[in-house]
C-alpha atoms as a PDB file:
ATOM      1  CA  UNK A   1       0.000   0.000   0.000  1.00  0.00           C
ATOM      2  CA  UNK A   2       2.710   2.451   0.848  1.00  0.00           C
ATOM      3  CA  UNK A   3       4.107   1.624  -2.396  1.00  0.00           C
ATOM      4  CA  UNK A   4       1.203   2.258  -4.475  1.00  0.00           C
ATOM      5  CA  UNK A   5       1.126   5.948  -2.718  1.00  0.00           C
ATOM      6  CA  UNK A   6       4.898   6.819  -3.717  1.00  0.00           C
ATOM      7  CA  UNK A   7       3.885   5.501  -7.479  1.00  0.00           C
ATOM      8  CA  UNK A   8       0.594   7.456  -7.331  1.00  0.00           C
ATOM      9  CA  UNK A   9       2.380  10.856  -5.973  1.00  0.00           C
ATOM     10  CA  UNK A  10       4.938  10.424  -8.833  1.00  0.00           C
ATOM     11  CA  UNK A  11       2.532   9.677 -11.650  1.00  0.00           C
ATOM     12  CA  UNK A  12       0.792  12.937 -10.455  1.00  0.00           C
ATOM     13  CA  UNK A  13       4.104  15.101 -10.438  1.00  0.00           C
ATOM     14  CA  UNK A  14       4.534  13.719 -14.033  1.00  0.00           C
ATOM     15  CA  UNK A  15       1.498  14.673 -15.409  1.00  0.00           C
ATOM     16  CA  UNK A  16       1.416  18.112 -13.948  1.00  0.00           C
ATOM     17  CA  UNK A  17       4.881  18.799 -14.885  1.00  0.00           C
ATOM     18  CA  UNK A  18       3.736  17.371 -18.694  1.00  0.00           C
ATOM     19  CA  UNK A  19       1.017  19.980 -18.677  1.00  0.00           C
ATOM     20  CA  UNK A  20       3.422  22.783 -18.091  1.00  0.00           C
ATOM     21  CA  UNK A  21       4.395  21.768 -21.794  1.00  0.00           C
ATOM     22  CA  UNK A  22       7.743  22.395 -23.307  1.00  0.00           C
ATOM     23  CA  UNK A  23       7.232  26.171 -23.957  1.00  0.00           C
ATOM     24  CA  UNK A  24       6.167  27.528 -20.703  1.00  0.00           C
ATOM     25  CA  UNK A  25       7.140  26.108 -17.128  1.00  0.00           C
ATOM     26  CA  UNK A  26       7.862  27.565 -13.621  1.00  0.00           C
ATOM     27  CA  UNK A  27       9.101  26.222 -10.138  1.00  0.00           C
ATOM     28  CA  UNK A  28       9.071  27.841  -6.645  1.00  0.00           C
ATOM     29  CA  UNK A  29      11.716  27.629  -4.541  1.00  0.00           C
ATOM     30  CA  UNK A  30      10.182  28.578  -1.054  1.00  0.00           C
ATOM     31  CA  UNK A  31      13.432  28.398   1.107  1.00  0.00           C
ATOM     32  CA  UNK A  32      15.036  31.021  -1.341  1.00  0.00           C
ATOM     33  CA  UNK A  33      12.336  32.335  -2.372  1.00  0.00           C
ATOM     34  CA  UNK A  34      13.050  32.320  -6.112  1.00  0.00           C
ATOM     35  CA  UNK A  35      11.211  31.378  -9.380  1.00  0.00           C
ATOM     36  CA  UNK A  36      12.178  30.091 -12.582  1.00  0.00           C
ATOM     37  CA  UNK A  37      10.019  30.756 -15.779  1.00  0.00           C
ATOM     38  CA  UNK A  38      10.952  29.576 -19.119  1.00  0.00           C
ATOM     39  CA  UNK A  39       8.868  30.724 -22.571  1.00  0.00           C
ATOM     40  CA  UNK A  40       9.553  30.220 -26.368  1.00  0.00           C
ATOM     41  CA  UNK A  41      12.355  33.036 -26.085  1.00  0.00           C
ATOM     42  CA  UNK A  42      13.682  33.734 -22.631  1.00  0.00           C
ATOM     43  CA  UNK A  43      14.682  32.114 -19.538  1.00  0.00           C
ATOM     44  CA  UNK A  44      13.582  33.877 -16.114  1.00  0.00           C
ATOM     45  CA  UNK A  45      15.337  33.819 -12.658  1.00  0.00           C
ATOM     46  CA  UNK A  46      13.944  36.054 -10.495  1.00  0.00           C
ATOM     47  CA  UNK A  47      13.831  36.421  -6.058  1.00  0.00           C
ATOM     48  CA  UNK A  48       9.741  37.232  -5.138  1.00  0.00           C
ATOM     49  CA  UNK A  49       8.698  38.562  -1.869  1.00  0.00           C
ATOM     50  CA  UNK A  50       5.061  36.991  -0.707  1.00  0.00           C
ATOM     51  CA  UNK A  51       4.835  38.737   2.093  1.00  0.00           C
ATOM     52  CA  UNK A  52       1.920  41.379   2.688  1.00  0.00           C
ATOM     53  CA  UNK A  53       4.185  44.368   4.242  1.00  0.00           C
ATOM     54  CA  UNK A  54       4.657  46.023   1.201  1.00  0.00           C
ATOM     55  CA  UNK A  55       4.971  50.248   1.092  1.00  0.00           C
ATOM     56  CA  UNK A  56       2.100  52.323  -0.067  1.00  0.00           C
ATOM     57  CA  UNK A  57       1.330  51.413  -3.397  1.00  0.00           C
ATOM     58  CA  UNK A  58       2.340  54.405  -6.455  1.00  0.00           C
ATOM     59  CA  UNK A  59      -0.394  54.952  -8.850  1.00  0.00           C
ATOM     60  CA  UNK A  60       2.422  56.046 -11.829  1.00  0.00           C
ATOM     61  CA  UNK A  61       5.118  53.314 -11.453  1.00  0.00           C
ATOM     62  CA  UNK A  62       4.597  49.693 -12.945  1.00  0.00           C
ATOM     63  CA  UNK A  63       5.028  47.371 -10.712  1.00  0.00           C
ATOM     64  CA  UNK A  64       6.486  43.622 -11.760  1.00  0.00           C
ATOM     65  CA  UNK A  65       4.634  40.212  -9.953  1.00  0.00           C
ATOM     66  CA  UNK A  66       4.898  36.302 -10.662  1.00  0.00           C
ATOM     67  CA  UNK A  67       1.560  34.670 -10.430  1.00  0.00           C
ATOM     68  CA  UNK A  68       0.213  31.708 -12.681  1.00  0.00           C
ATOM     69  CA  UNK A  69       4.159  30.571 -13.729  1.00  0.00           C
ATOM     70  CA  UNK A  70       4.113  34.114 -15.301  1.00  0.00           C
ATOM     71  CA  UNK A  71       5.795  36.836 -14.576  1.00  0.00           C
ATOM     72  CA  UNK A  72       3.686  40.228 -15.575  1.00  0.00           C
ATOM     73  CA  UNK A  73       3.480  43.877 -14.889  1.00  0.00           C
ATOM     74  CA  UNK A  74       0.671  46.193 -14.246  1.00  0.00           C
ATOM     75  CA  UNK A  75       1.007  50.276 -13.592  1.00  0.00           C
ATOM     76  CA  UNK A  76      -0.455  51.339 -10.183  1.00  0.00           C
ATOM     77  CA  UNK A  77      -0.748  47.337  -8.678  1.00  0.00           C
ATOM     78  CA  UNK A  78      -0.253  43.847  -8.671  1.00  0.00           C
ATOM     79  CA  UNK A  79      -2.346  40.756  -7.603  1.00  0.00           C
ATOM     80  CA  UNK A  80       0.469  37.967  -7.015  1.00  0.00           C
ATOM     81  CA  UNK A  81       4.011  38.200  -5.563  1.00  0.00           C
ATOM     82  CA  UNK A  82       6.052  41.211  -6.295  1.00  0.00           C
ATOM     83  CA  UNK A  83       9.514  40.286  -7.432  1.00  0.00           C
ATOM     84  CA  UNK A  84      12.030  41.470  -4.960  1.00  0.00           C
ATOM     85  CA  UNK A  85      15.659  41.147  -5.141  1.00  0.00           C
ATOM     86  CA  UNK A  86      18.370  39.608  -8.283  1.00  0.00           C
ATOM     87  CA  UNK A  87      16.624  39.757 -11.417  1.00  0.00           C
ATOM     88  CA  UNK A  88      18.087  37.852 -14.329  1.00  0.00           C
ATOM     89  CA  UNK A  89      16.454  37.100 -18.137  1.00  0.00           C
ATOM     90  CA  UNK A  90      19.016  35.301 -20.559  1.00  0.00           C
ATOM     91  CA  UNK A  91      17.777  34.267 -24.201  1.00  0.00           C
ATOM     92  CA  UNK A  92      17.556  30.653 -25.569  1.00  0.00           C
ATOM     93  CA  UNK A  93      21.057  30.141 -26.062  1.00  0.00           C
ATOM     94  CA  UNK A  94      21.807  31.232 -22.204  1.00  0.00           C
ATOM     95  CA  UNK A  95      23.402  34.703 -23.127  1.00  0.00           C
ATOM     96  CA  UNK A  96      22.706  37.126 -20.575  1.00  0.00           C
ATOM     97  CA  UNK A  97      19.991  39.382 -21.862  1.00  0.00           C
ATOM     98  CA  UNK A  98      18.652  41.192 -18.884  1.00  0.00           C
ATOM     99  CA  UNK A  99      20.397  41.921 -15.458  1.00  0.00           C
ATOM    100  CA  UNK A 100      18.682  43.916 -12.489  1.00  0.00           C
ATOM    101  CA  UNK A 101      17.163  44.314  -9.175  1.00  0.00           C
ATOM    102  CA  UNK A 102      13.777  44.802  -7.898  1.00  0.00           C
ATOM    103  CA  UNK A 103      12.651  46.293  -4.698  1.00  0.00           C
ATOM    104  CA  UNK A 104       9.277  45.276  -3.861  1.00  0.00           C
ATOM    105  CA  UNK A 105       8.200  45.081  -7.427  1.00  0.00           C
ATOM    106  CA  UNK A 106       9.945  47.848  -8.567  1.00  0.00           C
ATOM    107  CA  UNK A 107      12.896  48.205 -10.824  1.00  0.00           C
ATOM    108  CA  UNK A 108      15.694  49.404  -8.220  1.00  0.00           C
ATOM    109  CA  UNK A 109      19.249  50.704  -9.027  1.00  0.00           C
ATOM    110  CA  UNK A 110      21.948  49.919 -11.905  1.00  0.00           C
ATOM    111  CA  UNK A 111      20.378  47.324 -14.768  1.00  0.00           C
ATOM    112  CA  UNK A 112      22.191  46.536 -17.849  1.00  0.00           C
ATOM    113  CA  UNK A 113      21.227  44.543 -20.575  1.00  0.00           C
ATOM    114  CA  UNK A 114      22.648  43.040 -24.086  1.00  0.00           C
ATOM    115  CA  UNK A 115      21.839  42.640 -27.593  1.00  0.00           C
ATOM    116  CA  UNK A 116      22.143  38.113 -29.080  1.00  0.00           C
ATOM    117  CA  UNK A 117      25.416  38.873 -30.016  1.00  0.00           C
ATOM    118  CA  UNK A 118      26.539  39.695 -26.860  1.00  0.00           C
ATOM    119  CA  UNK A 119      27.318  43.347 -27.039  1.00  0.00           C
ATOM    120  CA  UNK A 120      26.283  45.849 -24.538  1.00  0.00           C
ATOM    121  CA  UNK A 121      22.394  47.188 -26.010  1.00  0.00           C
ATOM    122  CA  UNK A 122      22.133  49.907 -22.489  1.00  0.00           C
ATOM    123  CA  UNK A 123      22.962  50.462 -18.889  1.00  0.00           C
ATOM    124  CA  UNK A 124      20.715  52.778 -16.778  1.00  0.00           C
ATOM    125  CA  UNK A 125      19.472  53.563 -13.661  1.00  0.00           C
ATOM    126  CA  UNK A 126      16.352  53.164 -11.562  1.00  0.00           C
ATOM    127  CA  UNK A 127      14.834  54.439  -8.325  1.00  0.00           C
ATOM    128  CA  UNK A 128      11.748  53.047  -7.341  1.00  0.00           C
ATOM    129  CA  UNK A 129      10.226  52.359 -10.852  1.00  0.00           C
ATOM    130  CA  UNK A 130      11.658  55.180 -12.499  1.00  0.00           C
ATOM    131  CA  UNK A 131      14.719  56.159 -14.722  1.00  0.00           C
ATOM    132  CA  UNK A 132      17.062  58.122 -12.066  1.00  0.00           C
ATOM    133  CA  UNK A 133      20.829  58.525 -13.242  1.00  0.00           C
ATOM    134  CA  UNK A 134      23.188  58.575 -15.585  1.00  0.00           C
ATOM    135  CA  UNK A 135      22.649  56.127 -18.404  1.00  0.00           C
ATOM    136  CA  UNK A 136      24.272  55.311 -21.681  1.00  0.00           C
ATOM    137  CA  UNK A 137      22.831  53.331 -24.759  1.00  0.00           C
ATOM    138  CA  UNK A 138      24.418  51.358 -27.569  1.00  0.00           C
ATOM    139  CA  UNK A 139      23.998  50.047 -31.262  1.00  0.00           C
ATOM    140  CA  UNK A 140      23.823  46.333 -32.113  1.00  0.00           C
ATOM    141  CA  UNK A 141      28.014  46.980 -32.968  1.00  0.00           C
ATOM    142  CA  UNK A 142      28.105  47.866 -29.551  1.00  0.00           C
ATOM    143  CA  UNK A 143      29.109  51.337 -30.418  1.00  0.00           C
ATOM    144  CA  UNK A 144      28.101  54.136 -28.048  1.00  0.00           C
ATOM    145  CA  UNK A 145      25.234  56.119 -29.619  1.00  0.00           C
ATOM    146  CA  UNK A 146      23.931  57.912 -26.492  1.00  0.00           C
ATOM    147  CA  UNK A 147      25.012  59.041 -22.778  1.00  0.00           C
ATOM    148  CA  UNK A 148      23.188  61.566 -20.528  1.00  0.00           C
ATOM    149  CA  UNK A 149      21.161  61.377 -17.174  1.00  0.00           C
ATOM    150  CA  UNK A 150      17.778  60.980 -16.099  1.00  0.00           C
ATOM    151  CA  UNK A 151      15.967  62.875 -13.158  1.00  0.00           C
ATOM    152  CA  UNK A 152      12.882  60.990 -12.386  1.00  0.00           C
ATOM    153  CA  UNK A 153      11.831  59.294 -15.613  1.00  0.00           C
ATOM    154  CA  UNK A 154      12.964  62.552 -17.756  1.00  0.00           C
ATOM    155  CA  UNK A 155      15.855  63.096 -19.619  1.00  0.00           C
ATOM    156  CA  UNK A 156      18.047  66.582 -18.012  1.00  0.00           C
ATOM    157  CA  UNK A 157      21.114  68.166 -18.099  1.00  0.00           C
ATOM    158  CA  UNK A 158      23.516  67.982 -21.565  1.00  0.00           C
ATOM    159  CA  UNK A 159      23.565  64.760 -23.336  1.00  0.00           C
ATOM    160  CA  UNK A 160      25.804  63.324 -25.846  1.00  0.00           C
ATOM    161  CA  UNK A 161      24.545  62.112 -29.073  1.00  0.00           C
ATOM    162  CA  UNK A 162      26.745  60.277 -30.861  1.00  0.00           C
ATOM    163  CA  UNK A 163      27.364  59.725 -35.054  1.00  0.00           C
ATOM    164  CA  UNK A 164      28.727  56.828 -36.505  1.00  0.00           C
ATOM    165  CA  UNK A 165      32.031  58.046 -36.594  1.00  0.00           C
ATOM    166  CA  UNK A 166      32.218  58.450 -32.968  1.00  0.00           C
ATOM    167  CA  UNK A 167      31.165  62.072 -32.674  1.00  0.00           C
ATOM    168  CA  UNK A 168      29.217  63.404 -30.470  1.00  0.00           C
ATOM    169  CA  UNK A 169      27.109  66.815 -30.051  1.00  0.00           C
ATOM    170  CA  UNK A 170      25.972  68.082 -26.964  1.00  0.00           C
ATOM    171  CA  UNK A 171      22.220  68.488 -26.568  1.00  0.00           C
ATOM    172  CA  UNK A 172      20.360  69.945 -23.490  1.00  0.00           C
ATOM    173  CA  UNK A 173      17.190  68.671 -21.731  1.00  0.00           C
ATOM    174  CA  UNK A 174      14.864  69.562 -19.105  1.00  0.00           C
ATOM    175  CA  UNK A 175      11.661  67.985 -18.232  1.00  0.00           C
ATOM    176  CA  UNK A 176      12.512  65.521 -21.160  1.00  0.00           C
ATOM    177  CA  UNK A 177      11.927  68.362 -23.974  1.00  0.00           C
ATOM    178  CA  UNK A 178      15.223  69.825 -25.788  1.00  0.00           C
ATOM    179  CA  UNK A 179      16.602  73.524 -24.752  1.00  0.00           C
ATOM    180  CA  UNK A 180      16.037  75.291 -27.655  1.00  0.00           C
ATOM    181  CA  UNK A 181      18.495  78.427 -27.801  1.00  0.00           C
ATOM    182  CA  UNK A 182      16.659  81.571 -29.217  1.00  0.00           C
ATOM    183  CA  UNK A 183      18.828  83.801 -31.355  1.00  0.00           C
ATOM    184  CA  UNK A 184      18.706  87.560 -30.310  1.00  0.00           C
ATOM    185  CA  UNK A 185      17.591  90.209 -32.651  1.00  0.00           C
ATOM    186  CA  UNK A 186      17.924  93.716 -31.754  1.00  0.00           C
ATOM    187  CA  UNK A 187      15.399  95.595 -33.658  1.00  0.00           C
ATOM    188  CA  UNK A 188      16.433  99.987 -34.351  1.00  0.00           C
ATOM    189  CA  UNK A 189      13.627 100.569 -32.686  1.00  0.00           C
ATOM    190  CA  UNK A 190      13.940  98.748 -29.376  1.00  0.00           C
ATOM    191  CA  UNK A 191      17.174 101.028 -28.646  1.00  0.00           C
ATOM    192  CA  UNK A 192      17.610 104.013 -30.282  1.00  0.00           C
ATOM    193  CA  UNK A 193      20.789 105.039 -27.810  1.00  0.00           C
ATOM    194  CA  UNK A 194      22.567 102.691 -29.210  1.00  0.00           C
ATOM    195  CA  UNK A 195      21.726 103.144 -32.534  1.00  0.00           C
ATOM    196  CA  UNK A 196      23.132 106.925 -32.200  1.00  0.00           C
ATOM    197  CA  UNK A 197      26.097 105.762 -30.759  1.00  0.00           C
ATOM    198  CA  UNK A 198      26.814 103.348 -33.732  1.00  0.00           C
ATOM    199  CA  UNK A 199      25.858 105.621 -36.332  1.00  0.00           C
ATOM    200  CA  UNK A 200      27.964 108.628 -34.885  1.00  0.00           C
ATOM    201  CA  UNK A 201      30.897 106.329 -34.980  1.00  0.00           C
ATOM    202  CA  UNK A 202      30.221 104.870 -38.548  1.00  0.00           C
ATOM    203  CA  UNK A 203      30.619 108.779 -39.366  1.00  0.00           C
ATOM    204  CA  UNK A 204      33.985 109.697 -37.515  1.00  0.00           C
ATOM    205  CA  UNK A 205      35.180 106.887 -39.472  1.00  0.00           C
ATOM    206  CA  UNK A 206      34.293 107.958 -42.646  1.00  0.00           C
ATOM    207  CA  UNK A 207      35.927 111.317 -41.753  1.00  0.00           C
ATOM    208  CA  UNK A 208      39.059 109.629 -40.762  1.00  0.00           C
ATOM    209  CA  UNK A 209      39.427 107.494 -43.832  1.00  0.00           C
ATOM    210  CA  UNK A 210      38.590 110.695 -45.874  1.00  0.00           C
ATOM    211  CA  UNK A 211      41.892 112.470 -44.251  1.00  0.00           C
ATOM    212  CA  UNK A 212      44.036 109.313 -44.795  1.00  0.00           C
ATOM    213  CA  UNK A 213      43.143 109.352 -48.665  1.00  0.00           C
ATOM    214  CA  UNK A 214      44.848 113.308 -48.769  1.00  0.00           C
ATOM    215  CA  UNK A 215      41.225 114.673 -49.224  1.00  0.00           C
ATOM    216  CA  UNK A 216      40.369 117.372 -46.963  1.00  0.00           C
ATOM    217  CA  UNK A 217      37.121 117.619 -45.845  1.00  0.00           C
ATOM    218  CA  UNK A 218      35.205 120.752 -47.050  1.00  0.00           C
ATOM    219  CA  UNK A 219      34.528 123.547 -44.270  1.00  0.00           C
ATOM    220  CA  UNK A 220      32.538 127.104 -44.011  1.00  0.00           C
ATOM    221  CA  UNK A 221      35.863 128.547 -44.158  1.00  0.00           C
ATOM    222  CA  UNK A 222      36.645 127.301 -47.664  1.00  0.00           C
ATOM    223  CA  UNK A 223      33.640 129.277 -49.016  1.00  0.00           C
ATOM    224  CA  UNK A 224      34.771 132.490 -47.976  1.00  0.00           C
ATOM    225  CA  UNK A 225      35.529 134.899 -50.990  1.00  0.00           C
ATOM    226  CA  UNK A 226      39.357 135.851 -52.035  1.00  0.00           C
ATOM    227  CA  UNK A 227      40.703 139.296 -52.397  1.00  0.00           C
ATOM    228  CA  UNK A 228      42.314 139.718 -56.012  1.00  0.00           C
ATOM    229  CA  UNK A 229      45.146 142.288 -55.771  1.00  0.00           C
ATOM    230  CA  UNK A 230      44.813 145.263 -58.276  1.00  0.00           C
ATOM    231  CA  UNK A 231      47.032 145.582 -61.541  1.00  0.00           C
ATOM    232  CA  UNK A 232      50.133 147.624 -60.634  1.00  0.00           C
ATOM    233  CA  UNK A 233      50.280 149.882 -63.704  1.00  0.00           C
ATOM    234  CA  UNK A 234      46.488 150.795 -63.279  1.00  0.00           C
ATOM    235  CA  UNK A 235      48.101 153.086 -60.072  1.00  0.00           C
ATOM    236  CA  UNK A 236      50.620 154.513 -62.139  1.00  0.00           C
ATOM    237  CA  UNK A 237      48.631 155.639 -64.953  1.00  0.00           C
ATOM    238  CA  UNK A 238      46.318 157.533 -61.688  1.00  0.00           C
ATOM    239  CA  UNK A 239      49.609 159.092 -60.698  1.00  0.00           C
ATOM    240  CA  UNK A 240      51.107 160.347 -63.877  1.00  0.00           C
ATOM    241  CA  UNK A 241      47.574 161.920 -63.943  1.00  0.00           C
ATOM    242  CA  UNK A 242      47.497 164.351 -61.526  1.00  0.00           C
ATOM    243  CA  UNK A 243      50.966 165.449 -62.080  1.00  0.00           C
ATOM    244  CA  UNK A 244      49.955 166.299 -65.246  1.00  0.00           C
ATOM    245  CA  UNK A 245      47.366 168.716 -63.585  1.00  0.00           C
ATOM    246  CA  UNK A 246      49.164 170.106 -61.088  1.00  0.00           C
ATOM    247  CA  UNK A 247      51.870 171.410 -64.242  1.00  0.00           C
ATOM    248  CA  UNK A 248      49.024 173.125 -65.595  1.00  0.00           C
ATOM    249  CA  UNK A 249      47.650 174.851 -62.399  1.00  0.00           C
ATOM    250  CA  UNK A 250      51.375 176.700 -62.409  1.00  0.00           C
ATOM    251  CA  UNK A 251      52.316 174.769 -59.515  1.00  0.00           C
END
């Protein structure tokens, strides 16, 4: 009789492990509290947490659980066990894929993960749930095509976008949107002081170039009229006329 219950136990471990199917499987390990979840393109290890002191719950931060030998997120709750602690996802071939930490279902602190090949795809930062820290992001060559830093899910501060050639131009955020930077145009009207000043010096430069050229520049004085001496012999003709006259007075 004993016997027949150790056969009957097994046969029933058999046939709910062969309903799992090949695709999609999961085991609890309650000591360590970890789970292991396997689908058609990833292999899960993750640490859960089923106990019921968790913090208030955040109604804008999604929040990761393993229920049903799934693993699934929902924004603002959860139903099953919020994954807490090591988080690790590697792909078919047992390449890493995905490498983090959870704290009480959120995403918590540095996470990294890689492209198949193996390169580097991004490493970022989290704090509770959201993008907090510096971060940098890759291309399938594993060539660095971004680096910058997030402040509470938003990209801020100057970030580096980088070309192909290994470039990179420096691009400012805050809030997430791009800094814009507004050229200034100074309209004549807006200040006329200045405008003056600029305009009187344009004109004592023009004067100045004038003077180097050997031109001089044209005065009131210029226009003044010029005396024209009188013809000499006109005064002696006057003289030898009146001498004349006096001879014939008798003087």
């Amino acid at each position: 009789m004993h016997i027949n219950r150790i056969f009957f136990v097994a046969l029933l471990a058999a046939l709910i492990f062969q309903s799992c199917g090949n695709t999609r499987y999961s085991y609890k390990d309650i000591d360590k509290r970890k789970v292991l979840v396997k689908t058609d393109d990833d292999v899960i290890e993750a640490a859960v947490y089923d106990g019921f002191d968790t913090k208030k719950i955040l109604p804008d931060r999604n929040y990761y659980w393993f229920d049903h030998s799934m693993i699934m997120s929902t924004r603002g709750g959860f139903t099953g066990e919020l994954l807490h602690g090591d988080f690790l996802v590697q792909y078919r071939n047992y390449q890493i894929k995905e490498q983090g930490n959870f704290k009480y279902g959120l995403k918590h602190g540095n996470w990294k993960s890689w492209y198949e090949n193996g390169l580097p795809k991004n490493f970022v930062t989290y704090k509770k749930g959201l993008l907090h820290g510096s971060y940098t992001e890759f291309d399938i060559k594993g060539k660095k095509t971004e680096e910058g830093k997030n402040i509470k899910g938003l990209k801020s501060g100057t970030v580096k976008e980088y070309d192909a050639s290994g470039k990179y131009t420096k691009v400012v955020y805050k809030n997430g949107d791009k800094v814009v930077k507004k050229e200034k145009v100074e309209k004549a009207t807006e200040n006329p002081e200045r405008n003056a000043k600029n305009n009187t010096e344009v004109k004592a430069k023009s004067k100045s170039a004038k003077v180097e050229d050997g031109s001089k520049p044209s005065s009131s004085k210029d226009k003044s009229k010029v005396k024209v001496p009188t013809n000499q012999p006109a005064k002696e003709a006057k003289s030898a006329t009146k001498t004349d006259k006096n001879k014939k007075q008798g003087k």
